[in-house]
Protein backbone atom coordinates (compact mmCIF):
# COMPACT_ATOMS: atom_id res chain seq x y z
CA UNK A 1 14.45 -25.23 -28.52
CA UNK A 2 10.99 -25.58 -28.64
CA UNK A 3 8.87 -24.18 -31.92
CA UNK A 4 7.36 -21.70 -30.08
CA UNK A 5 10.29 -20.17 -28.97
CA UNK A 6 11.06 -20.39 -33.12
CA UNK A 7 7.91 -18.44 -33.58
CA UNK A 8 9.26 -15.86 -30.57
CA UNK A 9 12.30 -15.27 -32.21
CA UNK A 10 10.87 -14.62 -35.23
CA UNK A 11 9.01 -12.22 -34.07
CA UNK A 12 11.61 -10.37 -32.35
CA UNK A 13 13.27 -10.42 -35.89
CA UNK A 14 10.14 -9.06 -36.92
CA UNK A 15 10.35 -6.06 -34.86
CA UNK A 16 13.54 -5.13 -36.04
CA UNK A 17 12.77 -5.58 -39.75
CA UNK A 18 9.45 -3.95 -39.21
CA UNK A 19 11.19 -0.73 -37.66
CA UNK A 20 13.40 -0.59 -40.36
CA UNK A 21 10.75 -0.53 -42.64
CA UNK A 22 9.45 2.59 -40.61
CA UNK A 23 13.09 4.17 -41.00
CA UNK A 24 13.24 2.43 -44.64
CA UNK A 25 9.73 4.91 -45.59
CA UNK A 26 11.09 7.71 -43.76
CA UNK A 27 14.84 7.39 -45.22
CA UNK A 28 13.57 7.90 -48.69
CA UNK A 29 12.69 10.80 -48.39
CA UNK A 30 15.30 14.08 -48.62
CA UNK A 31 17.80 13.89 -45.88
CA UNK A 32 18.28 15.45 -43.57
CA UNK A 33 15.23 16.83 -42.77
CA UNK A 34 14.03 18.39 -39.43
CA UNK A 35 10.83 17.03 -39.63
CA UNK A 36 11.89 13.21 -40.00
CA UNK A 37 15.26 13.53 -37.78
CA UNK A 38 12.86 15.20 -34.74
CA UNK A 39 10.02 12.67 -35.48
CA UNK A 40 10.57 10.28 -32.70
CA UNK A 41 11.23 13.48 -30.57
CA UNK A 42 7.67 14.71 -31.55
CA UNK A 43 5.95 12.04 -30.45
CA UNK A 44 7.16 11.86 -27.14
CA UNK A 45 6.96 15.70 -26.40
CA UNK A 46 3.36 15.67 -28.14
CA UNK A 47 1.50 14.51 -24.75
CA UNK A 48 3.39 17.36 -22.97
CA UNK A 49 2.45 20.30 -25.51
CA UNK A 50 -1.22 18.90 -25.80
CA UNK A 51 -3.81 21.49 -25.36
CA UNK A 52 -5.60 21.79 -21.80
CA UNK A 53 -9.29 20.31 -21.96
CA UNK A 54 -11.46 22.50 -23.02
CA UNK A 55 -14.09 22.60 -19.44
CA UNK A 56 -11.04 23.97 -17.52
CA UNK A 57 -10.88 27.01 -19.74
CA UNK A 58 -14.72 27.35 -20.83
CA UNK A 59 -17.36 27.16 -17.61
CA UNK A 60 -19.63 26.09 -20.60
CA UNK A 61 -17.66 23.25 -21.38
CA UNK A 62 -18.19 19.11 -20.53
CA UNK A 63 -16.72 17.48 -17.57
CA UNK A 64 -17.39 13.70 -18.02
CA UNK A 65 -19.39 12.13 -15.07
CA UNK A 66 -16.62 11.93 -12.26
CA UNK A 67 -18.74 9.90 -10.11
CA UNK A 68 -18.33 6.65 -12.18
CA UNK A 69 -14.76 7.14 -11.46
CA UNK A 70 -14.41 8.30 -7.94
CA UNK A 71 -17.50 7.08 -6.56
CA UNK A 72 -18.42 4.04 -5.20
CA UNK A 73 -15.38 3.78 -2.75
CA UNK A 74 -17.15 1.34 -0.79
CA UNK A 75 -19.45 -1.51 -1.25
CA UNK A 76 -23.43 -0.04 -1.36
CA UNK A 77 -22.30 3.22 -1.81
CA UNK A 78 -24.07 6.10 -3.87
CA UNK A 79 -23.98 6.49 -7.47
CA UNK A 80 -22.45 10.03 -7.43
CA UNK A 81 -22.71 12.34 -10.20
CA UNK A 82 -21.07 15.67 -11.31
CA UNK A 83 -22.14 16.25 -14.77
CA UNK A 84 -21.46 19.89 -16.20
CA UNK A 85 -23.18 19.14 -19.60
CA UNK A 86 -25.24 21.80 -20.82
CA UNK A 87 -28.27 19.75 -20.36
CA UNK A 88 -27.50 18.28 -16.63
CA UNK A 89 -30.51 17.64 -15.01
CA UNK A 90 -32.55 15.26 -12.57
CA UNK A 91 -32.71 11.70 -13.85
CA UNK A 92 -36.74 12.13 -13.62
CA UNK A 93 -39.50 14.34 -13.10
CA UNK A 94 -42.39 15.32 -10.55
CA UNK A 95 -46.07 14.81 -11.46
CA UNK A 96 -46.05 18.60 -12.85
CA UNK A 97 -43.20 18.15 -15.30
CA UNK A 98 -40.39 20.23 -13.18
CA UNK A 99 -37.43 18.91 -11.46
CA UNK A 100 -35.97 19.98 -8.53
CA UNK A 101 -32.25 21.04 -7.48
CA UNK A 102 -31.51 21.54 -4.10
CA UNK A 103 -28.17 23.88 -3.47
CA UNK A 104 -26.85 22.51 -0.60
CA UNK A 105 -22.85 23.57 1.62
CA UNK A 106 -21.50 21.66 4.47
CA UNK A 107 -21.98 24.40 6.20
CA UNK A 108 -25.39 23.87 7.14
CA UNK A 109 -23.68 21.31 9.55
CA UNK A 110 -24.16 17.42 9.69
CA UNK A 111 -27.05 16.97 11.11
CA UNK A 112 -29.12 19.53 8.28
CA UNK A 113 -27.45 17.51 5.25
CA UNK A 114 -28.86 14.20 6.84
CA UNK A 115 -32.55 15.70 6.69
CA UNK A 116 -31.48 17.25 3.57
CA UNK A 117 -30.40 14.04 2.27
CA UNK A 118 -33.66 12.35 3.67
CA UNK A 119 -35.52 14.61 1.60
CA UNK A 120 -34.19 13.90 -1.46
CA UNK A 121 -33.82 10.00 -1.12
CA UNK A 122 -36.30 7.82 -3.22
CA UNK A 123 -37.03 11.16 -5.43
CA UNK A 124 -35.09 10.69 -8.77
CA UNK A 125 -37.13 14.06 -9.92
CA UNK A 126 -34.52 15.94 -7.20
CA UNK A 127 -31.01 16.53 -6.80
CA UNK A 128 -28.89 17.48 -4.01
CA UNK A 129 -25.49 20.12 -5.54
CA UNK A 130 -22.46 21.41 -4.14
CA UNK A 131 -20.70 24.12 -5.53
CA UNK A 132 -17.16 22.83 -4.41
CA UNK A 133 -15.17 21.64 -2.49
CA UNK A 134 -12.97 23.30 0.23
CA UNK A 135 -10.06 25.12 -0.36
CA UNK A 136 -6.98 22.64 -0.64
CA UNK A 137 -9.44 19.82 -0.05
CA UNK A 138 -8.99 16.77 -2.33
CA UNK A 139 -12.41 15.36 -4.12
CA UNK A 140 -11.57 11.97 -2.51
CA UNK A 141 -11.94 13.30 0.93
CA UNK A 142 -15.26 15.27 0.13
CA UNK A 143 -16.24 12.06 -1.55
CA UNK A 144 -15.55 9.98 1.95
CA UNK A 145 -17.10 13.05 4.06
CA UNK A 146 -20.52 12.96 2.25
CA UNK A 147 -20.62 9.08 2.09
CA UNK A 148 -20.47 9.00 5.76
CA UNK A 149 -23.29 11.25 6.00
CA UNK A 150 -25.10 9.11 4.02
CA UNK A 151 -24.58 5.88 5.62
CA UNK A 152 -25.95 7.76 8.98
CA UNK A 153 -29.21 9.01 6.74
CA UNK A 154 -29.79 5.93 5.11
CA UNK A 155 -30.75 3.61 7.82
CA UNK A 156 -34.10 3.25 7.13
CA UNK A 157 -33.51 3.94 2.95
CA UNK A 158 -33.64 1.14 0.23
CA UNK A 159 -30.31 1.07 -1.45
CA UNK A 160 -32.36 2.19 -4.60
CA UNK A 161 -33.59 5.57 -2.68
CA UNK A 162 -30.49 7.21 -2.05
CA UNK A 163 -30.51 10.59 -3.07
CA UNK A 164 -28.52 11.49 -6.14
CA UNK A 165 -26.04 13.96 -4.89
CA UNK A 166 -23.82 16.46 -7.55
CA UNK A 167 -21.03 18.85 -7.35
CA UNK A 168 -21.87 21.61 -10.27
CA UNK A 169 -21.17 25.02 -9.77
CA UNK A 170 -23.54 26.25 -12.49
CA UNK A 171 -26.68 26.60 -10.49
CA UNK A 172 -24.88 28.92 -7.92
CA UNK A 173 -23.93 31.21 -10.91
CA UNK A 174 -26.84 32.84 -12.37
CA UNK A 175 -28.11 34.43 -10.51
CA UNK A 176 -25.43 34.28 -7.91
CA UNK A 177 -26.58 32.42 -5.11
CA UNK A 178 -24.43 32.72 -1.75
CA UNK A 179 -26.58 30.98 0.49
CA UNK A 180 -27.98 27.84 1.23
CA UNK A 181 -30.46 25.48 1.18
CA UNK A 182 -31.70 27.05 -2.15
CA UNK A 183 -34.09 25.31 -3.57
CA UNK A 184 -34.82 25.26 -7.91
CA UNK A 185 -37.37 24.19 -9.78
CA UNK A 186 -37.19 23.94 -13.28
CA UNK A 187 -39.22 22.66 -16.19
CA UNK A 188 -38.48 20.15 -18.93
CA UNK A 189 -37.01 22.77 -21.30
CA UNK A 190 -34.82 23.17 -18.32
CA UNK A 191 -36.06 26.58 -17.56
CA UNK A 192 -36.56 27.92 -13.87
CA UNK A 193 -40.10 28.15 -12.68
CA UNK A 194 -39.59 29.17 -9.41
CA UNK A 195 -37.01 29.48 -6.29
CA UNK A 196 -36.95 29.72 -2.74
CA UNK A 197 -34.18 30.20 -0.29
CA UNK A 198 -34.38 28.64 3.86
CA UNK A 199 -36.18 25.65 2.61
CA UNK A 200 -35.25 22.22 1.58
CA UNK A 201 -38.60 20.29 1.46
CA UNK A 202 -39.15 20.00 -2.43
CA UNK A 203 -43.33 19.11 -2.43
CA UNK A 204 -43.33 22.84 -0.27
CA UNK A 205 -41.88 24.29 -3.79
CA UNK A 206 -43.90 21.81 -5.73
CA UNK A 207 -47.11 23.44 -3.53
CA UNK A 208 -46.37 27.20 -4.58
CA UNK A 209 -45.79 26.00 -8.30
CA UNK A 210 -49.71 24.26 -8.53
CA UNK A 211 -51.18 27.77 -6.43
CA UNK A 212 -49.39 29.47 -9.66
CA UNK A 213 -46.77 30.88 -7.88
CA UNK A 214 -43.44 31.47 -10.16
CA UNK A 215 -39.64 33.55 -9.74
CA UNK A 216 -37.80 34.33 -6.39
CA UNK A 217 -40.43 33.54 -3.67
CA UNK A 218 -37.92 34.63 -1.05
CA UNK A 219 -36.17 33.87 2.31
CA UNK A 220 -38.33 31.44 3.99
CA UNK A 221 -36.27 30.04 6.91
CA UNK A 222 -32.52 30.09 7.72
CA UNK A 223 -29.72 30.24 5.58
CA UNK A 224 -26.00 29.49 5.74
CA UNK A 225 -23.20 31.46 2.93
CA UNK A 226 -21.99 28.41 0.94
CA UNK A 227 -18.62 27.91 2.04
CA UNK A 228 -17.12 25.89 -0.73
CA UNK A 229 -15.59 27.72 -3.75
CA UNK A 230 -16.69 27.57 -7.10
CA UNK A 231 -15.38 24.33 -8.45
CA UNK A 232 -14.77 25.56 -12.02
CA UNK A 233 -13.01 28.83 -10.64
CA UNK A 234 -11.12 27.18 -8.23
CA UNK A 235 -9.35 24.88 -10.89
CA UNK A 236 -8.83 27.49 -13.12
CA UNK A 237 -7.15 29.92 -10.63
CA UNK A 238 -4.66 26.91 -9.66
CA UNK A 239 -3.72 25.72 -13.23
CA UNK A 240 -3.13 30.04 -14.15
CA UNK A 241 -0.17 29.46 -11.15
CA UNK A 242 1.33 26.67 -13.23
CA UNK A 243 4.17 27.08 -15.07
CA UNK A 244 4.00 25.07 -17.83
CA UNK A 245 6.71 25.63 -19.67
CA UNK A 246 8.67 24.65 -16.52
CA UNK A 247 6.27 21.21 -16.52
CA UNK A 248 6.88 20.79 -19.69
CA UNK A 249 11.11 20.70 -19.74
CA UNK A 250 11.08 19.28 -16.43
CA UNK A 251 9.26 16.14 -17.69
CA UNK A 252 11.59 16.40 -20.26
CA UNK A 253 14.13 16.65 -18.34
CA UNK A 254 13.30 13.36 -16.56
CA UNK A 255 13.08 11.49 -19.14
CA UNK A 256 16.88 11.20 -19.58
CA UNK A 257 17.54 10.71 -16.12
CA UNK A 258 15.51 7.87 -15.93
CA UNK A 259 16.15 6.01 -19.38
CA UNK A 260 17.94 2.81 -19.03
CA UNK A 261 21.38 2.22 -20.74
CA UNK A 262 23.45 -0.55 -21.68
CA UNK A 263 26.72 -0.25 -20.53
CA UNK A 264 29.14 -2.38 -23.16
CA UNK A 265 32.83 -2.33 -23.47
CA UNK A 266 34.60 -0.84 -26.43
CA UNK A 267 35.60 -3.21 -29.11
CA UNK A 268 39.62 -3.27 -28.55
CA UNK A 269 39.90 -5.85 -32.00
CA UNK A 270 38.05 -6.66 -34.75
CA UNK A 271 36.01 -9.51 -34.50
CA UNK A 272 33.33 -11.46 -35.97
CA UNK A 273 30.72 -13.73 -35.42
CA UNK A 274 28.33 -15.83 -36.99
CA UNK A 275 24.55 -16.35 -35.77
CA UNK A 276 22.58 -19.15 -36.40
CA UNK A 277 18.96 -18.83 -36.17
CA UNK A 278 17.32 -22.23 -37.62
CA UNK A 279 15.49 -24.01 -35.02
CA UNK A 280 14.56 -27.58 -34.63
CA UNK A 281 10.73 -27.90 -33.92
CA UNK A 282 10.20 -30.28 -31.03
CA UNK A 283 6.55 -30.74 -31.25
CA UNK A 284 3.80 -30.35 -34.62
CA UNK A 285 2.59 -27.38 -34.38
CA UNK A 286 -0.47 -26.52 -36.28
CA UNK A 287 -3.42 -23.78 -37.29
CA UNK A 288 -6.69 -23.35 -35.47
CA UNK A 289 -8.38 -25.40 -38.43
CA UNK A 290 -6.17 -28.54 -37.67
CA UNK A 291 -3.71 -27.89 -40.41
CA UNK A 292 0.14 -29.13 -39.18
CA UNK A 293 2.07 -26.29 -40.17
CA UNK A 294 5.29 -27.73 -38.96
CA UNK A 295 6.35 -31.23 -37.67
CA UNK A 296 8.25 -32.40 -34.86
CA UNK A 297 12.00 -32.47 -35.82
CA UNK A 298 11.54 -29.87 -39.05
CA UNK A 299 14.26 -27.34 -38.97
CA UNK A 300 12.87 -23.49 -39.53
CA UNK A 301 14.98 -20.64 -40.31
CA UNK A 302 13.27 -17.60 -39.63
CA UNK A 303 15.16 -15.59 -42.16
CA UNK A 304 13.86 -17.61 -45.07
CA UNK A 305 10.46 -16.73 -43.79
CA UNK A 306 11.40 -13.35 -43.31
CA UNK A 307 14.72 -11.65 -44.90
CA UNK A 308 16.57 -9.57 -43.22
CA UNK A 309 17.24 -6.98 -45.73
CA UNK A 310 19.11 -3.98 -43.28
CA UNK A 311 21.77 -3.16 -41.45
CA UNK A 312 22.43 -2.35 -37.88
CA UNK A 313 24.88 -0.17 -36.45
CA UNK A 314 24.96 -0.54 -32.49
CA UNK A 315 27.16 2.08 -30.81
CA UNK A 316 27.58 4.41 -27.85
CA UNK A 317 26.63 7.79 -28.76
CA UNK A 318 28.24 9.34 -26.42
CA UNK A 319 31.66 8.62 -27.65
CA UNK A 320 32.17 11.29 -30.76
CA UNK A 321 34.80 8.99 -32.34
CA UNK A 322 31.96 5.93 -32.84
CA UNK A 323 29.27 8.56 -34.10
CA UNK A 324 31.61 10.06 -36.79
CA UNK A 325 32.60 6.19 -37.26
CA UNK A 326 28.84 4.32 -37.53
CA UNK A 327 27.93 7.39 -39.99
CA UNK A 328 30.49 6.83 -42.10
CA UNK A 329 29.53 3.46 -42.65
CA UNK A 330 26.30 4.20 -42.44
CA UNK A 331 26.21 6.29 -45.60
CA UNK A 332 28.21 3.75 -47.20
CA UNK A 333 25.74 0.97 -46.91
CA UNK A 334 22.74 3.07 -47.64
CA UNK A 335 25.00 3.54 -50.95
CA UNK A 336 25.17 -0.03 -51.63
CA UNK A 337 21.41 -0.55 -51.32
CA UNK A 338 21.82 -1.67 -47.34
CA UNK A 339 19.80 0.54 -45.55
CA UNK A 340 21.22 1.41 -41.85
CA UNK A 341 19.48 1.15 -38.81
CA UNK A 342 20.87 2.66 -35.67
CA UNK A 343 20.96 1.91 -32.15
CA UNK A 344 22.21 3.81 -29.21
CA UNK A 345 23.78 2.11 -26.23
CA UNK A 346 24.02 5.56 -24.09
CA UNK A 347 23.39 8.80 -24.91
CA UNK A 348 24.56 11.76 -22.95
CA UNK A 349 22.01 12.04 -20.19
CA UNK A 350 22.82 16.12 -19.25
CA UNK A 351 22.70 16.95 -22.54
CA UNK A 352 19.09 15.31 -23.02
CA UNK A 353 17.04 15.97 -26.09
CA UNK A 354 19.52 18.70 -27.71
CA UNK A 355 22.23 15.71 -27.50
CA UNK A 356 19.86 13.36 -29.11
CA UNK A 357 18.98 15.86 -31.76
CA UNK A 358 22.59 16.35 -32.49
CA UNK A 359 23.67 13.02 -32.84
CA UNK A 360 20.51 12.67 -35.37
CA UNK A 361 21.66 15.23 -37.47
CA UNK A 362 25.10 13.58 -37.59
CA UNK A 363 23.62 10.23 -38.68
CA UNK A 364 21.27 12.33 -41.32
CA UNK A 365 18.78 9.26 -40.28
CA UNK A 366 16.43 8.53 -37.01
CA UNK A 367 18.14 7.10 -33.85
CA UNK A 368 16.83 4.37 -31.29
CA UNK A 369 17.68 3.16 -28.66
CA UNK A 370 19.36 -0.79 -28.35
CA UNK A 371 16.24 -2.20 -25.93
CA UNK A 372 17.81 -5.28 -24.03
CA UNK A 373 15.59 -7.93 -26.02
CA UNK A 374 17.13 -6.87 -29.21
CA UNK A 375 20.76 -7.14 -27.65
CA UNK A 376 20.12 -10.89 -26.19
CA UNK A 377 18.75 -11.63 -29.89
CA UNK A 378 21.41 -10.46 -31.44
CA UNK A 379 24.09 -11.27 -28.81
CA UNK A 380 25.60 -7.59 -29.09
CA UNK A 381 28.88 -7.83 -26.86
CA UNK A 382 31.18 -4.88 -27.67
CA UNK A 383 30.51 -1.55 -29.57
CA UNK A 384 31.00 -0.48 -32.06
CA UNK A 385 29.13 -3.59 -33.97
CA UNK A 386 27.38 -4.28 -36.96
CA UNK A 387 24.51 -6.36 -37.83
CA UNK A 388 23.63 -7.90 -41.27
CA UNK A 389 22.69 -10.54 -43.44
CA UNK A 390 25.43 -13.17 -45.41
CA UNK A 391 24.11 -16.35 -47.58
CA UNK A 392 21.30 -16.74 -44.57
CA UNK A 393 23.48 -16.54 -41.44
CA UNK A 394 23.40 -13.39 -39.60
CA UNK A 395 27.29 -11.57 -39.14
CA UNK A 396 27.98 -9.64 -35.89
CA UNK A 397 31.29 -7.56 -36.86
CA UNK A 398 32.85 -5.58 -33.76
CA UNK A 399 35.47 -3.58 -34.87
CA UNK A 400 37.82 -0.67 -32.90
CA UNK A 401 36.62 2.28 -33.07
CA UNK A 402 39.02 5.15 -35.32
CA UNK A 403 40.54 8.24 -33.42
């Protein structure tokens, strides 16, 4: 065997000792508690019991920039962006200090959001928004829809003057706005200076604003209602149909149908076997300074390097008579200063976490589950078998189980 494969099994004896050192801190303390038995349970319920994000319960709150994530679905395309930040605005400003937002719905038809889009290209003072999308619509496929617009409008643009295009529902909000083009301007405090409904051209806005003209200025052409939902409302009314306390134990649920067992015979004699780790180096091996750490031909015994100070117990727990059996030992050998480690072959799958929890409570210690790596290391044949340390040569002892 080569020395790297020394240093690999090392390691995997490292993983074991190192977990027992978890279990080692945790077993210390007063057994049995519910808080250290349903630890490892914890953790893998926590992602499920997380709060929601805060933006899809407060229409003040942040959604990050979704466009670095689903834009850009083909080479050249648009940087899209649908910040909801309090202070979302244009990436620049006009001459006069104001920015522009132009509310904008597919309804206006294709050929208005290509002159819409026209208008706003090359401007980084103006932005083009949409309120939503369309009911039962995914953002992928409004993503694609609007990229094909733009790849019809941008035939004569520089790749730098496409128009920065949004979905943010807060500019339809206050005041409501139901119709579109709507076109904002605001100042750099992010104040509105003046509106204007029926047009789309932002210098006709930027116009009224230098002949002092501020507020609603009015209809001034035609007008569509904005067809797409509110974005904010729309995700908030879908995730108040969830149940997720149903979610939550289905996923819970699945997580014992899908775990992966290993299926070992029943020890039907005692038996034991001795494991020899040491290794023979085949080439030097040395540090990144130069140093030779260990020749060619050196034997290395990874438990003088590391000590393997604990005990396993590998058994199936769904077989009461090797539960009552591996805690009875178990309890023995924490009383001689070994401390047990235990490892689950199968666990009953219908009675999921409850099962686990119970067969916790019977060990009065945490329970894991025998991962196929460990098993090859430790060339675990039969169960019920037990793992430890003698004079520097590791012991598998398989014995039958009682009952």
């Amino acid at each position: 065997m080569r020395c790297s494969e020394c240093w690999l099994a090392t390691s995997v004896l490292g993983l074991v000792v190192g977990s027992g050192a978890v279990t080692f801190a945790l077993a210390q303390s007063a057994l049995p508690e519910t808080r250290l038995r349903d630890e490892t349970v914890r953790i893998q319920e926590q992602a499920l019991t997380a709060p929601r994000p805060a933006w899809l319960t407060n229409q003040k709150g942040t959604i990050e920039d979704w466009s670095r994530r689903l834009g850009n679905l083909e080479p050249g395309a648009p940087s899209w962006g649908m910040p909801l930040a309090a202070d979302a605005t244009p990436t620049g400003q006009s001459d006069r200090g104001l920015t522009l937002t132009i509310l904008a719905s597919r309804a206006l038809g294709e050929a208005q959001l290509r002159e819409l889009f026209a208008q706003a290209s090359g401007r980084p003072e103006v932005r083009v928004v949409f309120r939503g999308v369309a009911p039962r619509e995914s953002l992928g496929a409004f993503i694609r829809q609007i990229h094909g617009l733009l790849r019809e409008a941008s035939n004569d643009m520089d790749s730098d003057a496409l128009p920065r295009i949004e979905i943010d529902p807060r500019p339809f909000q206050t005041p409501l706005v139901e119709v579109a083009p709507t076109l904002i301007a605001t100042d750099g405090a992010g104040k509105e200076v003046a509106r204007v409904s029926g047009i789309s051209r932002p210098d006709w806005i930027l116009e009224q604003v230098g002949q002092g003209r501020r507020g609603d200025l009015g209809v001034r052409g035609p007008t569509v209602a904005v067809s797409e939902p509110d974005l904010i409302a729309e995700l908030q009314g879908r995730l108040a149909g969830i149940d997720w306390g149903a979610r939550r134990e289905a996923a819970l649920a699945r997580y014992w149908e899908r775990a992966a067992f290993a299926e070992l015979p029943v020890a039907d004699k005692a038996r034991e076997r001795r494991l020899d780790l040491t290794l023979v180096a085949q080439t030097d091996a040395a540090l990144p300074n130069g140093t030779t750490l260990i020749r060619a031909g050196e034997r290395v015994d990874p438990l003088a390097v590391m000590p393997f100070r604990q005990r396993l117990f590998i058994f199936d727990a769904t077989d009461p008579r090797q539960v009552a059996e591996v805690a009875r030992r178990g309890a023995a050998s924490r009383a001689e200063g070994r401390l047990p480690l235990y490892l689950a072959t199968r666990l009953d799958r219908e009675a999921g976490w409850g099962g686990y929890r119970d067969v916790q409570t019977a060990l009065q210690d945490p329970l894991y589950l025998l991962t196929p790596d460990v098993r090859r290391r430790f060339q675990i044949e039969r169960v019920p078998a037990m793992v430890e340390s003698h004079d520097g040569i590791l012991v598998v002892a398989e014995w039958p189980p009682e009952g």
